[in-house]
Protein backbone atom coordinates (compact mmCIF):
# COMPACT_ATOMS: atom_id res chain seq x y z
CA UNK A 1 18.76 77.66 -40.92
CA UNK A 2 18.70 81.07 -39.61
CA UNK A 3 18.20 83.49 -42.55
CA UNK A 4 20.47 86.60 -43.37
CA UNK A 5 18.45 90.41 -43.17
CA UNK A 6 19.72 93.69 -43.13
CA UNK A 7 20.36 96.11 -40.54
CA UNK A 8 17.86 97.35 -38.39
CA UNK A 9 17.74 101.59 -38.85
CA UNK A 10 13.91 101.82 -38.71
CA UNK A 11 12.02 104.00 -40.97
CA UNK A 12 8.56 104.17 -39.60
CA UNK A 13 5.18 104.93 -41.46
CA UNK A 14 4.32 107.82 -39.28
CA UNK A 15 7.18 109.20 -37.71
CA UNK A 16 5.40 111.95 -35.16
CA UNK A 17 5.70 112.83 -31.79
CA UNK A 18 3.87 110.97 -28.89
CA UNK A 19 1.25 113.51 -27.73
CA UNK A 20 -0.67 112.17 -24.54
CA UNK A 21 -4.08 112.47 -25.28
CA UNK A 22 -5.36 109.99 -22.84
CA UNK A 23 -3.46 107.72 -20.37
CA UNK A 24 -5.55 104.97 -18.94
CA UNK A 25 -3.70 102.31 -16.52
CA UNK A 26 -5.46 98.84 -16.13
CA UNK A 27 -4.74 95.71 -14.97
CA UNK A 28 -3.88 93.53 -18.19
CA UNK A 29 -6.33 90.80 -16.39
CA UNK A 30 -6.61 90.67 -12.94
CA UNK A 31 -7.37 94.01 -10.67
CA UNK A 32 -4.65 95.22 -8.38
CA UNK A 33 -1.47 93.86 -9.87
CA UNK A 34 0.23 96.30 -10.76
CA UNK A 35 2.94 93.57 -12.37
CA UNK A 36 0.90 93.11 -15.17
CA UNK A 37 -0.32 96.75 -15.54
CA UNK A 38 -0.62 98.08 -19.48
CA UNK A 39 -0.29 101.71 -20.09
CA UNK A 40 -2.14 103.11 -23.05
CA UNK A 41 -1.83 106.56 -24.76
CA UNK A 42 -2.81 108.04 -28.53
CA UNK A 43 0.04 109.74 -30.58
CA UNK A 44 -1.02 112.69 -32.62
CA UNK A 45 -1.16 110.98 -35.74
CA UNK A 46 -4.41 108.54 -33.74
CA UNK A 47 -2.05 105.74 -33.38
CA UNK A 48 -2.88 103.77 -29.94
CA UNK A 49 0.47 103.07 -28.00
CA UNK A 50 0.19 100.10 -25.60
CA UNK A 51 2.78 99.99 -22.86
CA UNK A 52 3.12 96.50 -21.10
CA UNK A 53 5.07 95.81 -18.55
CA UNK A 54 8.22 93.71 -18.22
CA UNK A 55 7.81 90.94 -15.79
CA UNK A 56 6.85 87.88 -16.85
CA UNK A 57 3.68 85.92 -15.88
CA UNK A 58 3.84 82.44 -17.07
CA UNK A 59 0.08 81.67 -18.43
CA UNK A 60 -1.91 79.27 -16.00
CA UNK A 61 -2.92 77.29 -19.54
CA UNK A 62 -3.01 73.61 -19.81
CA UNK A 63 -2.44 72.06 -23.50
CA UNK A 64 -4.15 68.94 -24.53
CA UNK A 65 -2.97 66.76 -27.25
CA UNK A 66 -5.93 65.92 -29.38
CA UNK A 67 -4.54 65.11 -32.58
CA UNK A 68 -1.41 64.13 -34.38
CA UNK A 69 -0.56 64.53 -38.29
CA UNK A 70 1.96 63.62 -40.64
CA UNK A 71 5.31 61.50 -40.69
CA UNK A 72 3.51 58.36 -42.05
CA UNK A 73 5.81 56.67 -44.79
CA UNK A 74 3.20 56.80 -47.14
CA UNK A 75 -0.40 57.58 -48.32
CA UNK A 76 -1.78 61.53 -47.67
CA UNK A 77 -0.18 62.00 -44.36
CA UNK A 78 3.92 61.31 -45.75
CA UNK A 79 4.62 64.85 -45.17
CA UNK A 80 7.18 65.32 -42.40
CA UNK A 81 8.24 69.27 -42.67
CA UNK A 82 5.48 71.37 -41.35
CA UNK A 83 6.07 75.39 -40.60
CA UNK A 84 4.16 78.29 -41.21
CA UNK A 85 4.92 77.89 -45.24
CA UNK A 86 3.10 74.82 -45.56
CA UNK A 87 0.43 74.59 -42.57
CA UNK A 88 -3.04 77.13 -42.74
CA UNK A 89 -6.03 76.60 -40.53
CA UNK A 90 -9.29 77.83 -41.02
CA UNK A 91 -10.58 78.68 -37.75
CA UNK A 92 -13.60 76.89 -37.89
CA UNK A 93 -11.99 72.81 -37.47
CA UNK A 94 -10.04 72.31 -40.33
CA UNK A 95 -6.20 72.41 -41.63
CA UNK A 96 -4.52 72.45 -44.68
CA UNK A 97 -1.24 71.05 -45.68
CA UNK A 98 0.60 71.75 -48.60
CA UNK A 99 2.80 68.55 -49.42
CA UNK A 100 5.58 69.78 -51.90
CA UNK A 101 7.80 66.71 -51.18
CA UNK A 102 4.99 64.18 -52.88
CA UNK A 103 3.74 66.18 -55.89
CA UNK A 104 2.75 69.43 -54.62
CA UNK A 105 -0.36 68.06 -53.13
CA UNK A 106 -2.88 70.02 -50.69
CA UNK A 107 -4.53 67.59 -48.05
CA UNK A 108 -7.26 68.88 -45.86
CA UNK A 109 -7.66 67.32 -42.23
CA UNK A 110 -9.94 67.55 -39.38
CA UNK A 111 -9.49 68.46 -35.81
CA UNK A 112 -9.08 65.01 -35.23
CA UNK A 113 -6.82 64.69 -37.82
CA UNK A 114 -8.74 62.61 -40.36
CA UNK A 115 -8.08 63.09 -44.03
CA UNK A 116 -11.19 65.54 -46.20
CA UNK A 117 -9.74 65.60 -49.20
CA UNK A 118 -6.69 65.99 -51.94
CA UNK A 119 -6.46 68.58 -54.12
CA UNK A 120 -3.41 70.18 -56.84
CA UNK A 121 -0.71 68.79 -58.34
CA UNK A 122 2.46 69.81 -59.62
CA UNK A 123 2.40 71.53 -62.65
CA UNK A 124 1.73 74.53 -64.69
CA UNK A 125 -1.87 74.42 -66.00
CA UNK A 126 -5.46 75.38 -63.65
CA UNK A 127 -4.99 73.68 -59.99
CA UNK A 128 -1.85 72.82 -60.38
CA UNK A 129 1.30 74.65 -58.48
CA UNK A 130 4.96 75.19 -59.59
CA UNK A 131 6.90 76.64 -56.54
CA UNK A 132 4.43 77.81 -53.62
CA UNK A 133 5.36 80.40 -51.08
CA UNK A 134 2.04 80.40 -49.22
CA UNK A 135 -1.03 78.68 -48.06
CA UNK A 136 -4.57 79.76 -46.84
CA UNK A 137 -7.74 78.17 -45.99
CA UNK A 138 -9.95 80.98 -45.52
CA UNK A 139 -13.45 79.92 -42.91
CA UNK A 140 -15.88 78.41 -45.67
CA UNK A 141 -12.93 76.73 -46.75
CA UNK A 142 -11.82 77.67 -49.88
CA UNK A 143 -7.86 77.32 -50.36
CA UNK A 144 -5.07 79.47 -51.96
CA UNK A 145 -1.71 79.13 -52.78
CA UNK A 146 0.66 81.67 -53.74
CA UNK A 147 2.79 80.41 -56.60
CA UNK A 148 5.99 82.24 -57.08
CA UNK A 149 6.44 81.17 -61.00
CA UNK A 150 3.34 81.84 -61.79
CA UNK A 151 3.38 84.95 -60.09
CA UNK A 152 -0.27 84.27 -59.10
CA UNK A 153 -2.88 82.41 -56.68
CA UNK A 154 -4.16 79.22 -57.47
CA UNK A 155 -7.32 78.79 -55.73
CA UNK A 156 -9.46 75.56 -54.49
CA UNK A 157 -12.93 75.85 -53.14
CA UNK A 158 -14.10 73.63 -50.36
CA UNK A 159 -14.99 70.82 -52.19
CA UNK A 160 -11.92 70.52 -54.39
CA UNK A 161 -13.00 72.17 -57.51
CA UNK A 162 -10.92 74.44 -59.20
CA UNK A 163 -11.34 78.05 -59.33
CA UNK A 164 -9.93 80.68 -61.40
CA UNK A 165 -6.08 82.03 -60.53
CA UNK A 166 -5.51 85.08 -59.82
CA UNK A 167 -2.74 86.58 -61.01
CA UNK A 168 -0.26 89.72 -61.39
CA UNK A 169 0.74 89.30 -57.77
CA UNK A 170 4.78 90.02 -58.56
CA UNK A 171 6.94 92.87 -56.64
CA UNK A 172 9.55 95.18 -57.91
CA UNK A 173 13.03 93.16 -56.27
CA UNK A 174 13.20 90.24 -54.50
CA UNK A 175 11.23 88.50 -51.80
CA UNK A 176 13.26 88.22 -48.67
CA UNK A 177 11.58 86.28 -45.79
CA UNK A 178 8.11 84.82 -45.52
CA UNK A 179 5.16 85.17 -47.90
CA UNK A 180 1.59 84.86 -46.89
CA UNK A 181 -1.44 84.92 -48.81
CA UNK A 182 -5.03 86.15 -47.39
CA UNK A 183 -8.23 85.96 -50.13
CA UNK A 184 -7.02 88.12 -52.82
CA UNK A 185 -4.22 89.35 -51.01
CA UNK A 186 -0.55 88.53 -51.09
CA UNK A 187 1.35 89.87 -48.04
CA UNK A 188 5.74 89.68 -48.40
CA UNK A 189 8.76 91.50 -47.19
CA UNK A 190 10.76 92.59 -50.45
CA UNK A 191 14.74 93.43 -50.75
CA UNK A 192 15.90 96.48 -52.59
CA UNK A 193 19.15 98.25 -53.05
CA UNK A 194 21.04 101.04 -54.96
CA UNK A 195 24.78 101.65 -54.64
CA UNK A 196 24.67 103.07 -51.58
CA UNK A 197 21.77 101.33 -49.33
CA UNK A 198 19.92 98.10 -48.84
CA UNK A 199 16.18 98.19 -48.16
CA UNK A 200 13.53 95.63 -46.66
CA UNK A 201 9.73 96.59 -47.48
CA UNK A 202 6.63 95.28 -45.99
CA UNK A 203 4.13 95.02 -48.82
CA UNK A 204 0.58 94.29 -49.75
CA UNK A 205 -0.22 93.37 -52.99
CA UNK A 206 -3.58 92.74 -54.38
CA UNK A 207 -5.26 92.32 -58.22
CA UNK A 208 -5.46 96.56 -57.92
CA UNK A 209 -2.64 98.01 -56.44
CA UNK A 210 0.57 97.51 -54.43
CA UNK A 211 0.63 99.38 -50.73
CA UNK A 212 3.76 99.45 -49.47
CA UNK A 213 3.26 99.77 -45.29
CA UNK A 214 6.87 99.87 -43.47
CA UNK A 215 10.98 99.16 -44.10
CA UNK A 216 14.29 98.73 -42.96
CA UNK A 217 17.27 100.75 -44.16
CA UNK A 218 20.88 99.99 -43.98
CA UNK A 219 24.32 101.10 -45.76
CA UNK A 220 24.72 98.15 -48.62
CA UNK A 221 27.65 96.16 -47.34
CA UNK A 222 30.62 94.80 -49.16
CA UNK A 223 31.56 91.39 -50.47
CA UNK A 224 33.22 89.45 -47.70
CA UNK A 225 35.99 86.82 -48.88
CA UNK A 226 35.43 83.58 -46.97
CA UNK A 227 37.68 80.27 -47.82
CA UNK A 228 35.45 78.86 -50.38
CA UNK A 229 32.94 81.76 -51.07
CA UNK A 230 31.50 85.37 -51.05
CA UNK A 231 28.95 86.83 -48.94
CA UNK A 232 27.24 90.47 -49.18
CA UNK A 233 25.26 90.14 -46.42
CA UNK A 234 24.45 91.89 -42.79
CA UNK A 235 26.19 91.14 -39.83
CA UNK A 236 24.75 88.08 -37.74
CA UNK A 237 22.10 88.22 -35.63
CA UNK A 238 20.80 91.91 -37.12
CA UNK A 239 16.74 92.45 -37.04
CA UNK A 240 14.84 91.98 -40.08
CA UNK A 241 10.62 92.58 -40.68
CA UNK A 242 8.41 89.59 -39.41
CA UNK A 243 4.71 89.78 -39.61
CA UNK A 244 1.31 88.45 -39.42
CA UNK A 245 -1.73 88.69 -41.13
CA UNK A 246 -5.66 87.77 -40.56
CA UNK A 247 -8.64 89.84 -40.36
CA UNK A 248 -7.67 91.10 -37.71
CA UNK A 249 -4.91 93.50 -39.36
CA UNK A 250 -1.82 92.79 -40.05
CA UNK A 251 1.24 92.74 -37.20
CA UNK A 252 4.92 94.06 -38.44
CA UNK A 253 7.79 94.08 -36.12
CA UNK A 254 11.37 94.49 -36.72
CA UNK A 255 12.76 92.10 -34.07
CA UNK A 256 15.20 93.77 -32.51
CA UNK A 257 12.94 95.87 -29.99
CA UNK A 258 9.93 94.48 -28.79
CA UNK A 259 7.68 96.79 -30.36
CA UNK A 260 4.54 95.09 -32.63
CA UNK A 261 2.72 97.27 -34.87
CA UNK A 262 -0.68 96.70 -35.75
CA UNK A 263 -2.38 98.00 -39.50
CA UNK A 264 -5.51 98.00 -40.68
CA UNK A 265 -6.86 99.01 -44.21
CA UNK A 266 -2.98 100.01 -44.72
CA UNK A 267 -2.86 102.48 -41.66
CA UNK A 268 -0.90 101.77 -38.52
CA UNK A 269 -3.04 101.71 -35.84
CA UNK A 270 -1.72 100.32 -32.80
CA UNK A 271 1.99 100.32 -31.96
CA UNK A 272 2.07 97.35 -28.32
CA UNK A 273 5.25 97.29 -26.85
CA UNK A 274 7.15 95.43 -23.90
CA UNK A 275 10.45 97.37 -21.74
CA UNK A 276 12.90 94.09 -22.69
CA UNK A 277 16.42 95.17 -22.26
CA UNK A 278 18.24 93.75 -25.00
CA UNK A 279 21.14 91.06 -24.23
CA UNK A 280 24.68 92.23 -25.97
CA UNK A 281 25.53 89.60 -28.57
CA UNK A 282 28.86 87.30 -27.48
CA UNK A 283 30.89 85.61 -30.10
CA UNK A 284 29.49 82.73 -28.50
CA UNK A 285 25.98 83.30 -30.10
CA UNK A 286 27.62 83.18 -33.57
CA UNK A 287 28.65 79.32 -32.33
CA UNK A 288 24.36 78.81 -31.08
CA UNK A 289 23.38 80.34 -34.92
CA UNK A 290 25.62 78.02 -36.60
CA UNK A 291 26.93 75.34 -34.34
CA UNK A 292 28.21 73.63 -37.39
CA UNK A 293 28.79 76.74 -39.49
CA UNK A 294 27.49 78.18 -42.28
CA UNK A 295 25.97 75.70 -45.30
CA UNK A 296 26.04 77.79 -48.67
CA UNK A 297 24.59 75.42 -51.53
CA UNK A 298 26.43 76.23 -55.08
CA UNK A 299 23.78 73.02 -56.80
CA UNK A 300 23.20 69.78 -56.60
CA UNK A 301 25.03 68.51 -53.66
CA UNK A 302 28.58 71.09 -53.82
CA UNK A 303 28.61 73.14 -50.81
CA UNK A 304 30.32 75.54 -48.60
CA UNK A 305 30.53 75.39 -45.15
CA UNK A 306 32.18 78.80 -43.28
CA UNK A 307 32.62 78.16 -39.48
CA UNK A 308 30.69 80.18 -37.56
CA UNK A 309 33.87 81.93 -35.60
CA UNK A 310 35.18 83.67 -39.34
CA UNK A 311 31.53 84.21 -39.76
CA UNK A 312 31.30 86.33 -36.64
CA UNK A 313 35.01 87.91 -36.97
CA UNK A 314 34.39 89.07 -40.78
CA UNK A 315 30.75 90.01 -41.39
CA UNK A 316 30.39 91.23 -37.37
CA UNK A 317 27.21 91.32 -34.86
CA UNK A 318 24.76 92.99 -34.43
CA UNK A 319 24.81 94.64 -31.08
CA UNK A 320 22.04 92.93 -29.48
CA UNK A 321 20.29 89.48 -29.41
CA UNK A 322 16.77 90.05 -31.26
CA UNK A 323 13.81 90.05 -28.61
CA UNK A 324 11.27 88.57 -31.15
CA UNK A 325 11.09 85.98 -32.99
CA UNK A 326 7.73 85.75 -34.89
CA UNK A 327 4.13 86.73 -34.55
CA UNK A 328 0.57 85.09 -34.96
CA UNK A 329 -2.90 85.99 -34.76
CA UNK A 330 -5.80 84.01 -32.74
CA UNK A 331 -9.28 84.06 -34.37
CA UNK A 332 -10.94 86.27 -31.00
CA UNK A 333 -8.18 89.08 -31.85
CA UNK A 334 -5.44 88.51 -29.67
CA UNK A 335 -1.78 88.22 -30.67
CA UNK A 336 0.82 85.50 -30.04
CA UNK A 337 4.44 87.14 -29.67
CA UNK A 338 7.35 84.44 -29.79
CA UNK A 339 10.43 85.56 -28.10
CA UNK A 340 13.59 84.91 -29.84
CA UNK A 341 15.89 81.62 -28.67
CA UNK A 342 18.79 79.97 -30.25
CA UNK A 343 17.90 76.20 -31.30
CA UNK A 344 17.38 73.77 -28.29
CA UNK A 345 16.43 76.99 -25.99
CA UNK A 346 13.34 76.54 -24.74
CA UNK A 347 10.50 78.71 -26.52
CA UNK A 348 8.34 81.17 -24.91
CA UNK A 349 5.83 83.06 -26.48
CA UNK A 350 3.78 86.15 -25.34
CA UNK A 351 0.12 86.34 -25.53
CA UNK A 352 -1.61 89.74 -25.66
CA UNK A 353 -5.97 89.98 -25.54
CA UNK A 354 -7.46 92.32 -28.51
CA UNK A 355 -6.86 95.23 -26.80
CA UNK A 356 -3.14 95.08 -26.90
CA UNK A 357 -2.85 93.83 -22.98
CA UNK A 358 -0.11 91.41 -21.67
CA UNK A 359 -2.00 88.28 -20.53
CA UNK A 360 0.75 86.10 -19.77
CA UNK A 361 3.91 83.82 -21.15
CA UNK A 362 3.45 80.28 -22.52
CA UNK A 363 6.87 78.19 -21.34
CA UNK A 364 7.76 75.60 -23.83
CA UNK A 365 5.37 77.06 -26.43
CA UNK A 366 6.16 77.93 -29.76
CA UNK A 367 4.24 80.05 -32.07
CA UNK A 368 1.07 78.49 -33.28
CA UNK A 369 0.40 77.48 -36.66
CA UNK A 370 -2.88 78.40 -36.59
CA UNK A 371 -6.30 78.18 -35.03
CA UNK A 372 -9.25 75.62 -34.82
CA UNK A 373 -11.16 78.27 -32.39
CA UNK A 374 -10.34 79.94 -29.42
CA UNK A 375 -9.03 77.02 -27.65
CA UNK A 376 -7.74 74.95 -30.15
CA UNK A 377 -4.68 75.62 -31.30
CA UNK A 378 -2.26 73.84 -33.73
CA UNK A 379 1.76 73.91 -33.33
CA UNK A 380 4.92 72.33 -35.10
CA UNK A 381 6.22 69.51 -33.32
CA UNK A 382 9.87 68.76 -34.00
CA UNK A 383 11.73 65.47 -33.73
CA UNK A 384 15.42 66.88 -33.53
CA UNK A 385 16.86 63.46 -33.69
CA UNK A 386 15.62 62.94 -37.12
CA UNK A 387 15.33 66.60 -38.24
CA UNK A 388 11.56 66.35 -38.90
CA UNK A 389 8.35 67.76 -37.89
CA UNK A 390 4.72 67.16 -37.80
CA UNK A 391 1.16 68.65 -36.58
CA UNK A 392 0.33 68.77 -33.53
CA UNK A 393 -3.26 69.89 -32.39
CA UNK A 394 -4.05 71.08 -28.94
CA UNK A 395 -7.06 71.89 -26.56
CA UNK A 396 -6.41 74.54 -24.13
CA UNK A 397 -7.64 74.69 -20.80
CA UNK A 398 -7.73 78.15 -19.70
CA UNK A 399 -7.30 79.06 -15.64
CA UNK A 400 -7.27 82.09 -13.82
């Protein structure tokens, strides 16, 4: 289910006027076309801005099925929700899987999908896990695991003993969308407000200090009376911070322009962009976000459900359709964009090289889970009919 963010008035880290210093146009990756021509200039504040072109190029890519995992009825592969909550790669051959639906278990796979190892448990004392936000498997293969209640990272190294937490890894508010967890480092979007105004921060949080990098602002709205409840929340389909984190940097956009910015030691460095027009919203997108309305759990099994129509008619729209829908990192540098779709669409996600240059569109591609290397590449596979999902691991053949 969709989940509810604020409005998207932008309040950027280094609000300064673009001064062209240098303007270089290349091709993105073949010479001469100028279709897929990126545009790059420096801001005074020695931010890089990458221009990329419109038009898209579907990517000449094939995807090989290697491996499958998960969805067995029992034994270390029973797991059948996988997202990017639950799934970490290390880069290097090897996933992770945190199983909170059989005891709040960790299994490590290969490429091939065969089982390494089991480690955790649920629980409150050393290597065991309470309510986890976040996995990581970092390349020698030590894992993490942000634990909300404990407010700390339980830790795993490679071959299954446990390490030492670390802990004091709690915010000022609450956490609003995804958590992700890096080494030492916890990365979240947090929700604020005052009488007045709501706020969405993009934080880091390590053992030392807190670093807060970018946020959302928006007039605090109202309680809306429905039939059976009340909601204080934004009007549907409004932006809201998604990012991405590896060593790399870390990638922050706000969804509702297609603009990706890139930090680094907690400085913006990079802002990449693509000239998407927006689509106006319809009151028949409220119908594609919640074809059978609203579910608002009260505990235990009472529920609310709000059609999507008095949704849409009380709470209002935003005024366009966001233009992304999520971002992830490859191990050589280069960025996965996924464009936003309503369930059943199909998926399409941007890839851009190091550099910040368009390479090309994946059709009926998702955003990856993670990496194996280069060319291996692990997804979510869905099953809609029985409203599960498992891993899927892929080879890709690269043309062009």
């Amino acid at each position: 289910m969709p989940q509810w963010f604020p409005s998207s008035l932008r309040v950027p880290t280094a609000a300064l006027p673009l001064v062209l210093c240098a303007i270089v146009a290349a091709a993105a990756c073949s010479p001469g076309d100028a279709r897929r021509s990126t545009y790059t200039a420096t801001d005074s504040a020695g931010v890089q801005i990458v221009e990329n072109h419109a038009a898209d190029d579907s990517l000449p890519w094939q995807f090989e099925r290697m491996a499958q995992i998960g969805g067995a009825d029992s034994g270390v592969q029973a797991f059948d929700q996988v997202g990017w909550y639950n799934v970490s790669t290390d880069g290097r051959g090897r996933i992770v899987v945190f199983d909170r639906d059989n005891g709040n278990r960790v299994q490590v796979f290969d490429s091939l999908g065969r089982h390494l190892r089991t480690m955790g448990a649920r629980g409150g004392g050393p290597g065991e896990v309470q309510s986890a936000d976040a996995v990581y498997m970092d390349a020698v293969g030590t894992v993490s695991v942000y634990d909300r209640s404990k407010a700390a990272i339980v830790r795993w190294a490679a071959d299954g003993a446990v390490l030492p937490e670390l802990r004091g890894f709690e915010g000022r508010g609450r956490i609003w969308s995804k958590t992700l967890v890096r080494a030492d480092t916890v990365y979240t979007v947090m929700a604020r407000s005052d009488s007045l105004h709501g706020m969405q921060v993009m934080e880091r949080w390590t053992p030392n200090d807190t670093l807060g990098l970018d946020s959302l602002v928006h007039v605090r709205k109202p309680m809306v009376r429905f039939s059976c409840v009340g909601l204080a929340i934004p009007p549907l389909l409004e932006g809201a911070l998604h990012f991405a984190a590896s060593d790399s940097g870390l990638a922050l956009t706000s969804q509702s322009q297609y603009t990706v910015d890139v930090y680094r030691d907690g400085r913006r460095v990079r802002s990449l962009r693509r000239a998407i027009t927006p689509v106006p919203t319809t009151m028949d997108d409220a119908s594609k976000l919640y074809p059978d309305g609203m579910r608002v759990q009260f505990g235990g099994s009472k529920e609310c459900v709000v059609p999507a129509h008095e949704l849409a008619e009380k709470l209002g729209m935003a005024p366009t359709v966001p233009l992304v829908q999520g971002l992830a990192w490859s191990p050589d540098g280069s960025l996965w964009v996924e464009r936003y779709t309503f369930e059943g669409d199909t998926p399409r996600t941007d890839v851009f090289d190091a550099r910040g240059g368009y390479v090309g569109t994946a059709y009926g591609r998702s955003l990856p889970l993670g990496f194996l290397g280069p060319d291996v590449v692990v997804f979510a596979e869905p099953n809609a009919d029985e409203g599960t999902s498992r891993v899927g691991v892929y080879r890709i053949t690269r043309g062009r």
